[in-house]
C-alpha atoms as a PDB file:
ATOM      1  CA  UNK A   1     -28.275 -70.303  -8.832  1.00  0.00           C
ATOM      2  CA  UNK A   2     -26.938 -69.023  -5.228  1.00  0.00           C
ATOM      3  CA  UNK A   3     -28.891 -66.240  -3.664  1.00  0.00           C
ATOM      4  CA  UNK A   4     -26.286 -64.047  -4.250  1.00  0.00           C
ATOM      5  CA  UNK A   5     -26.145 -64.836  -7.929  1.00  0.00           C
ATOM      6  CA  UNK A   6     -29.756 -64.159  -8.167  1.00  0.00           C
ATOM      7  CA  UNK A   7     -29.731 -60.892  -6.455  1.00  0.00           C
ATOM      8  CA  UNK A   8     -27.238 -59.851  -8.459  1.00  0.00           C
ATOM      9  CA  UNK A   9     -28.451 -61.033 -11.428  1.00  0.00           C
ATOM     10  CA  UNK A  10     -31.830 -59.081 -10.822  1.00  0.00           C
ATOM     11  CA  UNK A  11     -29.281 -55.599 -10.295  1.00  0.00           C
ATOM     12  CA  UNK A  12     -27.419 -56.519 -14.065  1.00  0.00           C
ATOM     13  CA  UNK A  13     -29.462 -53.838 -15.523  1.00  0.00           C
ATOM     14  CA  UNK A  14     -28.656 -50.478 -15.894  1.00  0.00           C
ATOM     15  CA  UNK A  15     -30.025 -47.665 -13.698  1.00  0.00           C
ATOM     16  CA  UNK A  16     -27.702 -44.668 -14.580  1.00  0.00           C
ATOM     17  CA  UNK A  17     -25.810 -43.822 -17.632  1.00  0.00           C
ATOM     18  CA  UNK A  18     -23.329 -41.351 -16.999  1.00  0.00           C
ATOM     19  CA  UNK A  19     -21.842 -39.294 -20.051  1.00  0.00           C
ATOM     20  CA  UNK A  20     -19.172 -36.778 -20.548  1.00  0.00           C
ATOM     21  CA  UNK A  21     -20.906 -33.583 -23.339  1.00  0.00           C
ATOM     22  CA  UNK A  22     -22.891 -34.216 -26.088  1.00  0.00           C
ATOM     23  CA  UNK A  23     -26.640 -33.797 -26.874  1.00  0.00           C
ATOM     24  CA  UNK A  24     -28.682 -36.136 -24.723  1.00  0.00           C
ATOM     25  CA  UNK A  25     -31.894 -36.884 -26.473  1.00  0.00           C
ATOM     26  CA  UNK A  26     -34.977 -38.931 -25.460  1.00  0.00           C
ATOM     27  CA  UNK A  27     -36.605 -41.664 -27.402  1.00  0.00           C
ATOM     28  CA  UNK A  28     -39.437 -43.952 -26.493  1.00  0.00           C
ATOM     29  CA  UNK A  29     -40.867 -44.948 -29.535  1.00  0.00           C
ATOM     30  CA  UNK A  30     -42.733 -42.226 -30.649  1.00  0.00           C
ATOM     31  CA  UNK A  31     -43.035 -40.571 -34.006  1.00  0.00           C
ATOM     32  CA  UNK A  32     -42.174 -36.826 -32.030  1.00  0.00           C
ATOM     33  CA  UNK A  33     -39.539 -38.827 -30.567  1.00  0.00           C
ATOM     34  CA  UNK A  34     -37.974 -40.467 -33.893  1.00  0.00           C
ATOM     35  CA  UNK A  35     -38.161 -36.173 -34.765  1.00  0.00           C
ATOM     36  CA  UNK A  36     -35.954 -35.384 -31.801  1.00  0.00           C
ATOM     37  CA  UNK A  37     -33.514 -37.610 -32.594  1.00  0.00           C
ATOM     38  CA  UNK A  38     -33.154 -36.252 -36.354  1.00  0.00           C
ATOM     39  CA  UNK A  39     -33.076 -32.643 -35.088  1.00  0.00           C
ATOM     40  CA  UNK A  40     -30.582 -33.540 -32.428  1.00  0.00           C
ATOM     41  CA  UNK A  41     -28.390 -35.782 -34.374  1.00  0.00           C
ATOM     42  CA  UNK A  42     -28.177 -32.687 -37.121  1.00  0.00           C
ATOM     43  CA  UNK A  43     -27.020 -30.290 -34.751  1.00  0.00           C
ATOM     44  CA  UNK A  44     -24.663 -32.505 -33.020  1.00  0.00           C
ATOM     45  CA  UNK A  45     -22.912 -33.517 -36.235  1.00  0.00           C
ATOM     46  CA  UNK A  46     -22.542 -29.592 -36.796  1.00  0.00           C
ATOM     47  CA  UNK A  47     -21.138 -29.007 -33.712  1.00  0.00           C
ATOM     48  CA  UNK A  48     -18.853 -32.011 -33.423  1.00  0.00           C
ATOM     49  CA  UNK A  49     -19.939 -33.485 -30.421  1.00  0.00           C
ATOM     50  CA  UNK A  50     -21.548 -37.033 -29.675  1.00  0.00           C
ATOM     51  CA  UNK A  51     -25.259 -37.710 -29.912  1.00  0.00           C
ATOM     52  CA  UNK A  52     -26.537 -39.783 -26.690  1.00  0.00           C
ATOM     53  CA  UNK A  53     -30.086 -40.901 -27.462  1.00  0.00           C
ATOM     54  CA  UNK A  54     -31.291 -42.745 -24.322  1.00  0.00           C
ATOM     55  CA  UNK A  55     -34.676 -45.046 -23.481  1.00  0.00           C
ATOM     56  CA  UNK A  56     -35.659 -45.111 -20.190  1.00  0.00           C
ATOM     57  CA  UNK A  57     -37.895 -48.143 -19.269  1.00  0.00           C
ATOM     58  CA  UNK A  58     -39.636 -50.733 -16.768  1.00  0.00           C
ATOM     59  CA  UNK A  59     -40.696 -54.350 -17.181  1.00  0.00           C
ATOM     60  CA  UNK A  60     -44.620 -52.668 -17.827  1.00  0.00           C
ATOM     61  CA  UNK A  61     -42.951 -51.131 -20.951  1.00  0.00           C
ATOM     62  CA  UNK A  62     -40.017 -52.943 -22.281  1.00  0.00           C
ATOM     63  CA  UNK A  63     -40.328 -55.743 -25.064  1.00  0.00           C
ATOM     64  CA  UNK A  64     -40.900 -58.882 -24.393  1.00  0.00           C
ATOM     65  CA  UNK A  65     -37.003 -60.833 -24.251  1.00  0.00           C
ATOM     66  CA  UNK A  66     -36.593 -63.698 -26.187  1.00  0.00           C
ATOM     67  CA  UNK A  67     -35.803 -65.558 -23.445  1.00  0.00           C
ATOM     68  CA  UNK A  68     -39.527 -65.142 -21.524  1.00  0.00           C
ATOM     69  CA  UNK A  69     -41.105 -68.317 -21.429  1.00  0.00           C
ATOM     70  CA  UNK A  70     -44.689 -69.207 -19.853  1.00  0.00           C
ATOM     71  CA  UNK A  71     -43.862 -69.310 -16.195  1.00  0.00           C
ATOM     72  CA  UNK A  72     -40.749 -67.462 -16.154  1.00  0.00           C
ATOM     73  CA  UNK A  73     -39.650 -63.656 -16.081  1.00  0.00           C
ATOM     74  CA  UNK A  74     -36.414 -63.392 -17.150  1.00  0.00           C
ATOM     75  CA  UNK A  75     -33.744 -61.323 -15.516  1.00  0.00           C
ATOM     76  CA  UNK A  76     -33.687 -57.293 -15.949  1.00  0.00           C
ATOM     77  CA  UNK A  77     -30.627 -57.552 -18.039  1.00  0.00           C
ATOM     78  CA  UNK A  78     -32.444 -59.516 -20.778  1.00  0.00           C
ATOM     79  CA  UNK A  79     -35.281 -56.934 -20.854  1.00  0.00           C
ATOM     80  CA  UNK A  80     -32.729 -54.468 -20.915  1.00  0.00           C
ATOM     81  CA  UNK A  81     -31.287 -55.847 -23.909  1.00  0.00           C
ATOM     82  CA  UNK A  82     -34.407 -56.267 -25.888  1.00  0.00           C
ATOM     83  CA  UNK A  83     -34.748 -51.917 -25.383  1.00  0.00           C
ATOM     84  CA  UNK A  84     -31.791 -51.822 -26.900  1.00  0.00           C
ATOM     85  CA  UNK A  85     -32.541 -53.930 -29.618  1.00  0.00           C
ATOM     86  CA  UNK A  86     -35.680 -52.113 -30.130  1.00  0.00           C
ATOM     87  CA  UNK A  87     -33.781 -48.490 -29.430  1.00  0.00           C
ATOM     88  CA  UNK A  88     -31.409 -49.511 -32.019  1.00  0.00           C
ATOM     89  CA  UNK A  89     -34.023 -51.079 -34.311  1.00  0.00           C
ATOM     90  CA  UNK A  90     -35.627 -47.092 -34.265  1.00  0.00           C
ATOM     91  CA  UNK A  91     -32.749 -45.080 -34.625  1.00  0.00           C
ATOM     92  CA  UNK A  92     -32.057 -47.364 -38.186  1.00  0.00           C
ATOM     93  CA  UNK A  93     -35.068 -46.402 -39.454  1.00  0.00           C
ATOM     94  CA  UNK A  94     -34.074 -42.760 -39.314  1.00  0.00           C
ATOM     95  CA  UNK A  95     -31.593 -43.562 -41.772  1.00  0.00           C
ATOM     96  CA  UNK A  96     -29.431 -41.350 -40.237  1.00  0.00           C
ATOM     97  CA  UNK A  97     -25.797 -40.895 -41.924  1.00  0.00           C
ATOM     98  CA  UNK A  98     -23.345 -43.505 -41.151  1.00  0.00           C
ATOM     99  CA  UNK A  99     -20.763 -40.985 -40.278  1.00  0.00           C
ATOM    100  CA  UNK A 100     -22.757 -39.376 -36.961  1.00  0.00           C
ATOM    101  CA  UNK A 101     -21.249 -40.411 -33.717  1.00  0.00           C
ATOM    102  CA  UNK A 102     -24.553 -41.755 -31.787  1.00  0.00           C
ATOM    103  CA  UNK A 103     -24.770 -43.823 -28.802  1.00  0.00           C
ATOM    104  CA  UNK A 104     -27.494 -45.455 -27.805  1.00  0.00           C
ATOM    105  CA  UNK A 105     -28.456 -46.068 -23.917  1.00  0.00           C
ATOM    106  CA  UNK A 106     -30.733 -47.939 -22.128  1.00  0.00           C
ATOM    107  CA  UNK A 107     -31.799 -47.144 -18.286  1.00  0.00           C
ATOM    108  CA  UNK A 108     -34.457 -48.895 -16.092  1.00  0.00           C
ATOM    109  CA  UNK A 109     -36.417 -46.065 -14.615  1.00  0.00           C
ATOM    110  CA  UNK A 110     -38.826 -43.309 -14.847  1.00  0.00           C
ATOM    111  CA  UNK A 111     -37.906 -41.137 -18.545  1.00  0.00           C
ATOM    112  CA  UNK A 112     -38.452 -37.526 -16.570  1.00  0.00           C
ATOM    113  CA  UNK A 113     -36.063 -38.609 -13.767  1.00  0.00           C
ATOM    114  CA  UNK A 114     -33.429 -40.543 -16.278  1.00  0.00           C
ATOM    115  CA  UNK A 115     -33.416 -37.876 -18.639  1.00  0.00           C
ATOM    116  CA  UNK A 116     -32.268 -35.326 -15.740  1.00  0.00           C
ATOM    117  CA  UNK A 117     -30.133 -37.258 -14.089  1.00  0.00           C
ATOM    118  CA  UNK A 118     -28.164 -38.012 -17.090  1.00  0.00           C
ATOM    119  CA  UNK A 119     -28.615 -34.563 -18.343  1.00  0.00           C
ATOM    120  CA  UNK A 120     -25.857 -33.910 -15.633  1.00  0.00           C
ATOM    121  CA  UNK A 121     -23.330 -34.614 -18.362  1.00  0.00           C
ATOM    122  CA  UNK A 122     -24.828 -33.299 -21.396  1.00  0.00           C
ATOM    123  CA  UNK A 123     -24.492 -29.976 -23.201  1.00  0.00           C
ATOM    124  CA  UNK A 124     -28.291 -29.908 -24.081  1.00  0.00           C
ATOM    125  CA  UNK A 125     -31.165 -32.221 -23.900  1.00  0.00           C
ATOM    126  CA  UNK A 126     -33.758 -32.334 -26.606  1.00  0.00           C
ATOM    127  CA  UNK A 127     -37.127 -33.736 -26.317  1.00  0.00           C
ATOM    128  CA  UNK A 128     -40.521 -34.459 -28.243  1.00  0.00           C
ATOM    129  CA  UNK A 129     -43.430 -31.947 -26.851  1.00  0.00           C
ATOM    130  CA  UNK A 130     -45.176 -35.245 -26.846  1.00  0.00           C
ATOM    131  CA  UNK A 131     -44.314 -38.664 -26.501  1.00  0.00           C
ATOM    132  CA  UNK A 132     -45.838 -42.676 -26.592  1.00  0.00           C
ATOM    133  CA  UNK A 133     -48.277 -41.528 -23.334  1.00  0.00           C
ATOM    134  CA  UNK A 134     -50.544 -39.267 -22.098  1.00  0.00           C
ATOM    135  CA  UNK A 135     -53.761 -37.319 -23.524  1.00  0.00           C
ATOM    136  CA  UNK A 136     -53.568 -35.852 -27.118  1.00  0.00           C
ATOM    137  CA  UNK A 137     -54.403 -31.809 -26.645  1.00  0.00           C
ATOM    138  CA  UNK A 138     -52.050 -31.446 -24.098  1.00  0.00           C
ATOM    139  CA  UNK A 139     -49.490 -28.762 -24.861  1.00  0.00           C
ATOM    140  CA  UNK A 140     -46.652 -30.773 -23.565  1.00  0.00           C
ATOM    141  CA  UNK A 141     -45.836 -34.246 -22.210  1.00  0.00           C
ATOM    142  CA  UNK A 142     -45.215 -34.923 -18.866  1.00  0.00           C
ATOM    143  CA  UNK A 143     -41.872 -35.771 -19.651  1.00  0.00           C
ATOM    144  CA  UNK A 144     -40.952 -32.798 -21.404  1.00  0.00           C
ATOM    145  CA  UNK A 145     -42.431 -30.937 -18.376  1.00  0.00           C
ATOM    146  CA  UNK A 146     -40.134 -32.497 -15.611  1.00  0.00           C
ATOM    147  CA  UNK A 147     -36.909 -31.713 -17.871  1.00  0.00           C
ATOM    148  CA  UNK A 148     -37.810 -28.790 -18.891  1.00  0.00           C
ATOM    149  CA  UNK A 149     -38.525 -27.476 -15.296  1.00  0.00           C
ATOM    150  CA  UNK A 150     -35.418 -29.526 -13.798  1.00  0.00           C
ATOM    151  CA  UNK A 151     -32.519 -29.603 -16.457  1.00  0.00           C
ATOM    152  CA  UNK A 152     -29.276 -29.113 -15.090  1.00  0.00           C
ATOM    153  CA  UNK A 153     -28.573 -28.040 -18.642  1.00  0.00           C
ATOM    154  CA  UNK A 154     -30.674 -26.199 -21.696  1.00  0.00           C
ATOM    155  CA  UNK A 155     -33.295 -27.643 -23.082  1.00  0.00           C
ATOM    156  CA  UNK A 156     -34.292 -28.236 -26.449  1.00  0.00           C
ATOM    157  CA  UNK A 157     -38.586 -29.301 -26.841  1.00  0.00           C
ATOM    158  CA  UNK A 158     -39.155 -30.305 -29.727  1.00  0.00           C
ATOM    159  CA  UNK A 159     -43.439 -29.268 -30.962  1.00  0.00           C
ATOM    160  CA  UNK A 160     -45.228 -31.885 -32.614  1.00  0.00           C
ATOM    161  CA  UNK A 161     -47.112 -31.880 -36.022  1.00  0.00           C
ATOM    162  CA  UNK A 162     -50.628 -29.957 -35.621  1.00  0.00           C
ATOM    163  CA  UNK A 163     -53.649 -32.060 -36.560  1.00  0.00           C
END
């Protein structure tokens, strides 16, 4: 593989997603999560518009590709894939309706940062209170924090079940 090939290979993943209305929602695995995209998707349905539920990740956090081998890290783009195999894998188990216009996207990067950016687009973003990280008794995640401080559009936080 040229240089070039291989530097460009190591770009092939996807740092922004860029869409055009909808509900944005976050999702990284989480029970609260799997909740936010339920609520969301119901209230999108109602109101017509397209459900975006996006992962944001990093090679500490994605699954494992099936192409990693001892001794070799594949390229982003195959741990890129394996999020969305894994995003899509979660959003089945909903058991959502069939009928629901969702799309599922996968970004390498921080969540708090993704969610906003892409948030640019949206007509509301809905998060968990809590999500995969961080200490249980905490009020909210950091996550839900950052967007709800920095949203360039409402916010929807979502609380979590009380022990």
């Amino acid at each position: 593989m040229a240089t070039s090939d291989y530097d460009q290979a190591m770009t092939d993943a996807r740092m922004a997603v860029t869409i055009d209305g909808g509900i944005l929602v976050g999702h990284d695995g989480s029970t609260a999560s799997g909740e936010a995209v339920a609520w969301a998707a119901r209230h999108a349905s109602r109101l017509g518009v397209p459900l975006h539920v996006m992962r944001a990740w990093s090679l500490t956090n994605a699954p494992r590709p099936a192409t990693m081998e001892p001794g070799y890290v594949p390229p982003p783009k195959d741990f890129e894939d394996a999020v969305l195999t894994r995003l899509t894998h979660d959003v089945e188990a909903l058991n959502l309706p069939k009928e629901w216009e969702i799309e599922l996207h996968a970004v390498r990067g921080q969540s708090a940062a993704k969610l906003i950016e892409t948030a640019a687009g949206a007509e509301m973003v809905v998060v968990g209170a809590r999500g995969a990280g961080g200490f249980r008794g905490l009020l909210f995640g950091s996550t839900a924090d950052q967007v709800m401080r920095h949203s360039p559009c409402p916010v929807v936080v979502l609380p979590v079940g009380r022990d």
